[in-house]
C-alpha atoms as a PDB file:
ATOM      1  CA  UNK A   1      17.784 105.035 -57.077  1.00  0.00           C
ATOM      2  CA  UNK A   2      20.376 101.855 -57.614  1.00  0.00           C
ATOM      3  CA  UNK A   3      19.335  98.625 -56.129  1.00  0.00           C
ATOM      4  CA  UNK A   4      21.225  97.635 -52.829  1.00  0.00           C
ATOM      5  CA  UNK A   5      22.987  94.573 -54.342  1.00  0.00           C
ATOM      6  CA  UNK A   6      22.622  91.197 -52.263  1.00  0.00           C
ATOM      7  CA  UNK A   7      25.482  89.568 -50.495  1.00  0.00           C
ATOM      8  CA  UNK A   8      27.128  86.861 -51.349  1.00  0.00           C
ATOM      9  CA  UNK A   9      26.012  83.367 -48.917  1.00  0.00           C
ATOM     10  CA  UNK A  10      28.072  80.425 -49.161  1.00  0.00           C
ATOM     11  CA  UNK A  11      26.366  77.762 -50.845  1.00  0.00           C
ATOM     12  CA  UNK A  12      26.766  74.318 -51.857  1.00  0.00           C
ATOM     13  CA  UNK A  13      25.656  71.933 -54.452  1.00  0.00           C
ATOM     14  CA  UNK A  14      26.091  67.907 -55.350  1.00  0.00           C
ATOM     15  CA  UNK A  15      26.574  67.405 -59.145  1.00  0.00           C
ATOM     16  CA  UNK A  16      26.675  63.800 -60.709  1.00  0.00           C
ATOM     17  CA  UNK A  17      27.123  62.438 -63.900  1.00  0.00           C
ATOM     18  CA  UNK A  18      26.916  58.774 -65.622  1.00  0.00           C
ATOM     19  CA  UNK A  19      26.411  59.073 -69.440  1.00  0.00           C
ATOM     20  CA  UNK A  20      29.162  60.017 -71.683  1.00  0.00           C
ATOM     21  CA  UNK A  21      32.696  61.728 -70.745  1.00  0.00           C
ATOM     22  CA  UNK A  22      31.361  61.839 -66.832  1.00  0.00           C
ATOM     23  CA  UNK A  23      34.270  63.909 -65.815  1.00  0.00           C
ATOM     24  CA  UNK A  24      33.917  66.535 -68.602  1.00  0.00           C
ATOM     25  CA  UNK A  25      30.399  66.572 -68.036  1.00  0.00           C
ATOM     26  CA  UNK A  26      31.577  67.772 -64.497  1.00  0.00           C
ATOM     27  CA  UNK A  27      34.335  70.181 -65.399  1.00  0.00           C
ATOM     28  CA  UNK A  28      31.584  72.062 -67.562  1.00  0.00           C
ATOM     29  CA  UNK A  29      29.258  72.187 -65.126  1.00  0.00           C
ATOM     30  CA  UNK A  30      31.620  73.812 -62.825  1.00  0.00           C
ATOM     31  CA  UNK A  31      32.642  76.132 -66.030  1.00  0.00           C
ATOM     32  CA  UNK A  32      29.543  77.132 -66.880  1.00  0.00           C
ATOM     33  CA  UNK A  33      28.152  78.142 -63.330  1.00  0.00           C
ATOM     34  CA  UNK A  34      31.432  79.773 -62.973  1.00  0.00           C
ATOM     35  CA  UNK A  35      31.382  81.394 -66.230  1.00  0.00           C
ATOM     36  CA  UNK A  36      27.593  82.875 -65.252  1.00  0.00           C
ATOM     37  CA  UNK A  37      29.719  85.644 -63.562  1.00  0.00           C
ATOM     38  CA  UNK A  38      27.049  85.094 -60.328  1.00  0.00           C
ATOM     39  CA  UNK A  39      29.371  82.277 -58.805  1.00  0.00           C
ATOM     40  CA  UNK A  40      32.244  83.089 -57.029  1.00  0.00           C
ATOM     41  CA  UNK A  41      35.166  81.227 -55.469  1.00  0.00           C
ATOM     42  CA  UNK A  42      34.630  77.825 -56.001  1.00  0.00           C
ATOM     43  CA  UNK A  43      36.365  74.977 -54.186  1.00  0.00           C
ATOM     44  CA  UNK A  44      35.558  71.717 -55.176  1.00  0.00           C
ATOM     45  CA  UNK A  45      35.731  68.141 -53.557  1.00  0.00           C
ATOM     46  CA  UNK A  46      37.828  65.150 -54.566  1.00  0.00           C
ATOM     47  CA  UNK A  47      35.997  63.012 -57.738  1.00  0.00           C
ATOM     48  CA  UNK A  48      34.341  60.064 -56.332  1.00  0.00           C
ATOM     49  CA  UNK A  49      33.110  57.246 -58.437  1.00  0.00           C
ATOM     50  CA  UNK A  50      29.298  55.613 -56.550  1.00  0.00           C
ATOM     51  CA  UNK A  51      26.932  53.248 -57.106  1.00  0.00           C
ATOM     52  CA  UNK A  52      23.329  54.205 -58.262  1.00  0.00           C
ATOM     53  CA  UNK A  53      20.947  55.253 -55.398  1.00  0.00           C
ATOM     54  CA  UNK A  54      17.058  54.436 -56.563  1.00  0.00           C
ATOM     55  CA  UNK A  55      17.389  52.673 -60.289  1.00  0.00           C
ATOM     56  CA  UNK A  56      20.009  50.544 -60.207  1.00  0.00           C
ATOM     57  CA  UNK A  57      20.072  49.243 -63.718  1.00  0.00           C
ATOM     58  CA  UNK A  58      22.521  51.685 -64.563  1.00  0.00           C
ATOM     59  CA  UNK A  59      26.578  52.566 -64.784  1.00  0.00           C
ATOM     60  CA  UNK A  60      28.427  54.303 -61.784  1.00  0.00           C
ATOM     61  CA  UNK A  61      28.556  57.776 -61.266  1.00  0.00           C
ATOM     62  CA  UNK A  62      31.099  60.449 -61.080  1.00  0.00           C
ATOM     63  CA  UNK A  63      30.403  62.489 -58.237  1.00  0.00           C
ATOM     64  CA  UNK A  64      31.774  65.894 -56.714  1.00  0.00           C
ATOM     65  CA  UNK A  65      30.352  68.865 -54.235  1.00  0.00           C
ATOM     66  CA  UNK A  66      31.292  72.188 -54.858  1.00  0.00           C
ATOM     67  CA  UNK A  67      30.863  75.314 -52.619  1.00  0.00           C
ATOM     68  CA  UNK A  68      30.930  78.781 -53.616  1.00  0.00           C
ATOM     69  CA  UNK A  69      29.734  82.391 -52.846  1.00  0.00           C
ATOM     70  CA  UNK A  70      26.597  83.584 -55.014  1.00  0.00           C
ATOM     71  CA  UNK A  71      24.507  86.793 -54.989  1.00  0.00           C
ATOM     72  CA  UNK A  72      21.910  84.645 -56.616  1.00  0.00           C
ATOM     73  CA  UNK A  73      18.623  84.233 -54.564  1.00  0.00           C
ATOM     74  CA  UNK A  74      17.836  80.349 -54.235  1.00  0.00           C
ATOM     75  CA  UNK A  75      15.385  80.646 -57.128  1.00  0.00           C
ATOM     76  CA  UNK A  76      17.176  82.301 -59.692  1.00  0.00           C
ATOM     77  CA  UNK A  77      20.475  79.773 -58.666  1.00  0.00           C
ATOM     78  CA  UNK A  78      17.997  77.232 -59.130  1.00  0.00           C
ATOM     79  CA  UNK A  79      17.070  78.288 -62.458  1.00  0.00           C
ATOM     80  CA  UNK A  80      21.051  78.586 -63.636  1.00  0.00           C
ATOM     81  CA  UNK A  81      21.319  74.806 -62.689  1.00  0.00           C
ATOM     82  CA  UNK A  82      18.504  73.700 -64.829  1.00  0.00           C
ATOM     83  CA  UNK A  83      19.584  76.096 -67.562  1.00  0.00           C
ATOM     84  CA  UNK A  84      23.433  73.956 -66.909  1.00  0.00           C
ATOM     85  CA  UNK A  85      21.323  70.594 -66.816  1.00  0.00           C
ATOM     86  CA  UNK A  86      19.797  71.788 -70.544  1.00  0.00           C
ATOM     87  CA  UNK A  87      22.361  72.786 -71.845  1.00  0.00           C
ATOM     88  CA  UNK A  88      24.203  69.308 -71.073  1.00  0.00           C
ATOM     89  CA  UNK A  89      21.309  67.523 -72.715  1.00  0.00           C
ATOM     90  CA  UNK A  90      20.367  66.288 -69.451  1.00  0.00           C
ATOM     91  CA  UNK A  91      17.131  64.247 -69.790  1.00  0.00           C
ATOM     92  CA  UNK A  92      14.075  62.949 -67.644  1.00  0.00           C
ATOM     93  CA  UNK A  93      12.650  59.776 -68.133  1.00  0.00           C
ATOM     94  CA  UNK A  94      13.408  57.576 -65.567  1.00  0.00           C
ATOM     95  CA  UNK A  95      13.342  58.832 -62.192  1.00  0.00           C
ATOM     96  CA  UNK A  96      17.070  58.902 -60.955  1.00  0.00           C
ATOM     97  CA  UNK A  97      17.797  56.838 -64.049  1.00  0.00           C
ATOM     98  CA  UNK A  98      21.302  57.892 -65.766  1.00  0.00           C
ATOM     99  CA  UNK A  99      21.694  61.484 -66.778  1.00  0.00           C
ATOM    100  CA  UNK A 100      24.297  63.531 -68.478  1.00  0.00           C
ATOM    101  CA  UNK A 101      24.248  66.023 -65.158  1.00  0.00           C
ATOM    102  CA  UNK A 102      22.755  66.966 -62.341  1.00  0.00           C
ATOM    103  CA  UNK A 103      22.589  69.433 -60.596  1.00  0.00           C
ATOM    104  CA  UNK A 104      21.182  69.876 -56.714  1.00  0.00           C
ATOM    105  CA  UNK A 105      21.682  72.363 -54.388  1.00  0.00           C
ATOM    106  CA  UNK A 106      22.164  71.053 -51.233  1.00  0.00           C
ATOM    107  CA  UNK A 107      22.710  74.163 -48.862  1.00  0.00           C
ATOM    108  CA  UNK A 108      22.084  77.992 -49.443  1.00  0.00           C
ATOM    109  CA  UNK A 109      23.603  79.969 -46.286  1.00  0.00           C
ATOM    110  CA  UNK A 110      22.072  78.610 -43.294  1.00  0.00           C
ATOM    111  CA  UNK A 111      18.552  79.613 -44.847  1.00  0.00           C
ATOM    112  CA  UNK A 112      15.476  76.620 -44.615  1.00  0.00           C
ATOM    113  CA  UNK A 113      13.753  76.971 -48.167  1.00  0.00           C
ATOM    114  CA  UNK A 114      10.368  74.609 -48.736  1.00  0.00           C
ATOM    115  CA  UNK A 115       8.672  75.838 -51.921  1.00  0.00           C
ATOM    116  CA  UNK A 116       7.186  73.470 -54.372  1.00  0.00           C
ATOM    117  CA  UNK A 117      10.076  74.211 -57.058  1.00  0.00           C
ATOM    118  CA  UNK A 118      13.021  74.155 -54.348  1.00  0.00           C
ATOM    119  CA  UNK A 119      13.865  72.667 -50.970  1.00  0.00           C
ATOM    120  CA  UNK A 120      16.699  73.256 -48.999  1.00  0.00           C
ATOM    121  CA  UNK A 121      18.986  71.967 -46.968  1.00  0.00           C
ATOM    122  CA  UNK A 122      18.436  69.277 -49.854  1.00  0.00           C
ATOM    123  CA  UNK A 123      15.598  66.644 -48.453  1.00  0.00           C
ATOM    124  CA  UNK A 124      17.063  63.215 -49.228  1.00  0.00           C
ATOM    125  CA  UNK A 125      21.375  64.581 -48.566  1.00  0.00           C
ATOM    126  CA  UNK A 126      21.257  62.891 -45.664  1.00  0.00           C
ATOM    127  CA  UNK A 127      20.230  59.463 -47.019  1.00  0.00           C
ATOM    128  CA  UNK A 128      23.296  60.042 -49.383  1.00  0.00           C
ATOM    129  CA  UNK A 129      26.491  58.457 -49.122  1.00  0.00           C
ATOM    130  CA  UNK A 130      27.270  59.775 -52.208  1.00  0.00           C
ATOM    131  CA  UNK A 131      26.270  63.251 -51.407  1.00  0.00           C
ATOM    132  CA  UNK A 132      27.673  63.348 -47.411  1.00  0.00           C
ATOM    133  CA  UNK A 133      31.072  61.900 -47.976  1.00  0.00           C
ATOM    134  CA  UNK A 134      32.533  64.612 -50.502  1.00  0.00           C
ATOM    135  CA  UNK A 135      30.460  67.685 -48.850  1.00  0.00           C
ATOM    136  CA  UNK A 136      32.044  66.498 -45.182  1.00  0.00           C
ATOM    137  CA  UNK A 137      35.310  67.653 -47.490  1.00  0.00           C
ATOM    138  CA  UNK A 138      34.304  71.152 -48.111  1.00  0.00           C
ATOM    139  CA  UNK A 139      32.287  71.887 -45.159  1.00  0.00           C
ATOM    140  CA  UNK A 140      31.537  70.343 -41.325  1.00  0.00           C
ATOM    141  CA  UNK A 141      28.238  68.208 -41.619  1.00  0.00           C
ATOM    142  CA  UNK A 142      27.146  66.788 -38.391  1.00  0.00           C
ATOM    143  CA  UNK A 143      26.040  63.497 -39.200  1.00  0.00           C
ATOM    144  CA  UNK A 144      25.880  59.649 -39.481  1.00  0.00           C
ATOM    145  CA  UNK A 145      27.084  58.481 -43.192  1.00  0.00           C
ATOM    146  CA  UNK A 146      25.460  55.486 -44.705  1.00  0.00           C
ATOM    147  CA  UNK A 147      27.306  53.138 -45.955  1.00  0.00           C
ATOM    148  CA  UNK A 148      24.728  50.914 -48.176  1.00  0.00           C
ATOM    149  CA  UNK A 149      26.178  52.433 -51.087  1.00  0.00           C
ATOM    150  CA  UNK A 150      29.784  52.336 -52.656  1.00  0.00           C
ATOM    151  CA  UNK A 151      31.318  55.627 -52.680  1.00  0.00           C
ATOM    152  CA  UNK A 152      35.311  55.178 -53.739  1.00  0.00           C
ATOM    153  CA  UNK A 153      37.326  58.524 -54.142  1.00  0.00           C
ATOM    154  CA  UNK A 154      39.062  58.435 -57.313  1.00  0.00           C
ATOM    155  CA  UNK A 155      41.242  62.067 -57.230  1.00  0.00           C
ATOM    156  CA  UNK A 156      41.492  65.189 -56.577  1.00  0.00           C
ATOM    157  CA  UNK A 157      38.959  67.391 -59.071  1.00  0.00           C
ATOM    158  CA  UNK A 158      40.383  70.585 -60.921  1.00  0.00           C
ATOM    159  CA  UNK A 159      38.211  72.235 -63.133  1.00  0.00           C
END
């Protein structure tokens, strides 16, 4: 007997980037999660250039939100981003020190996930100027920005 396949929830995600080409690190991002053939109709935010949140001896970031449709369970959508993050050399050594990418999923459908390897709605999105200001572009978000960061839109984003 065939599996039932899953349907498709809207979901979206925050990526960032401040090491190298920060925009192309972006626009393959977006390819490559597109390219999985799991992601569907993607719209993306404007590009927005922010300040570091957490370390702050670093450069700016380039920062976008995308939504799309997936059939992906949160796990397994988790598990493309790292793959992404991987393959884009991204690196851990200083907690939210510069990276080539990153990846976070912010919402998955209206589902609450808390799991050791995932949590969702995203636990610190709503500290995050960064993170609020281009999501509130894609999707309604019901609440108060903060401002302690800069977060300057650049452009439009086409991938």
């Amino acid at each position: 007997m065939k599996e039932k396949a899953t349907a498709d929830v809207r979901c979206y995600m925050s990526l960032g980037s401040n090491m190298g080409d920060r925009e192309e690190n972006l626009k393959t991002a977006v390819r490559l999660l597109r390219d999985s053939g799991r992601i569907r109709n993607i719209k993306s935010s404007s590009l927005y250039e922010t300040e570091p949140v957490g370390y702050d001896d670093q450069d700016d970031f380039y920062n976008i939100c995308i939504g799309f449709d997936t059939d992906l369970k949160p796990l397994e959508l988790l598990d493309l981003s790292q793959a992404i993050e991987k393959e884009l050399l991204r690196v851990r050594t200083i907690k939210n020190g510069p990276r080539t990418i990153d990846l976070d999923i912010l919402l998955y459908g209206d589902r609450k996930i808390n799991t050791k390897r995932l949590m969702v709605p995203h636990e610190r999105m709503f500290e995050r100027a960064f993170v609020l200001v281009p999501l509130s572009e894609l999707t309604d978000i019901d609440c108060e920005i903060p401002s302690d960061k800069s977060v300057r839109k650049l452009r439009k984003f086409t991938f």
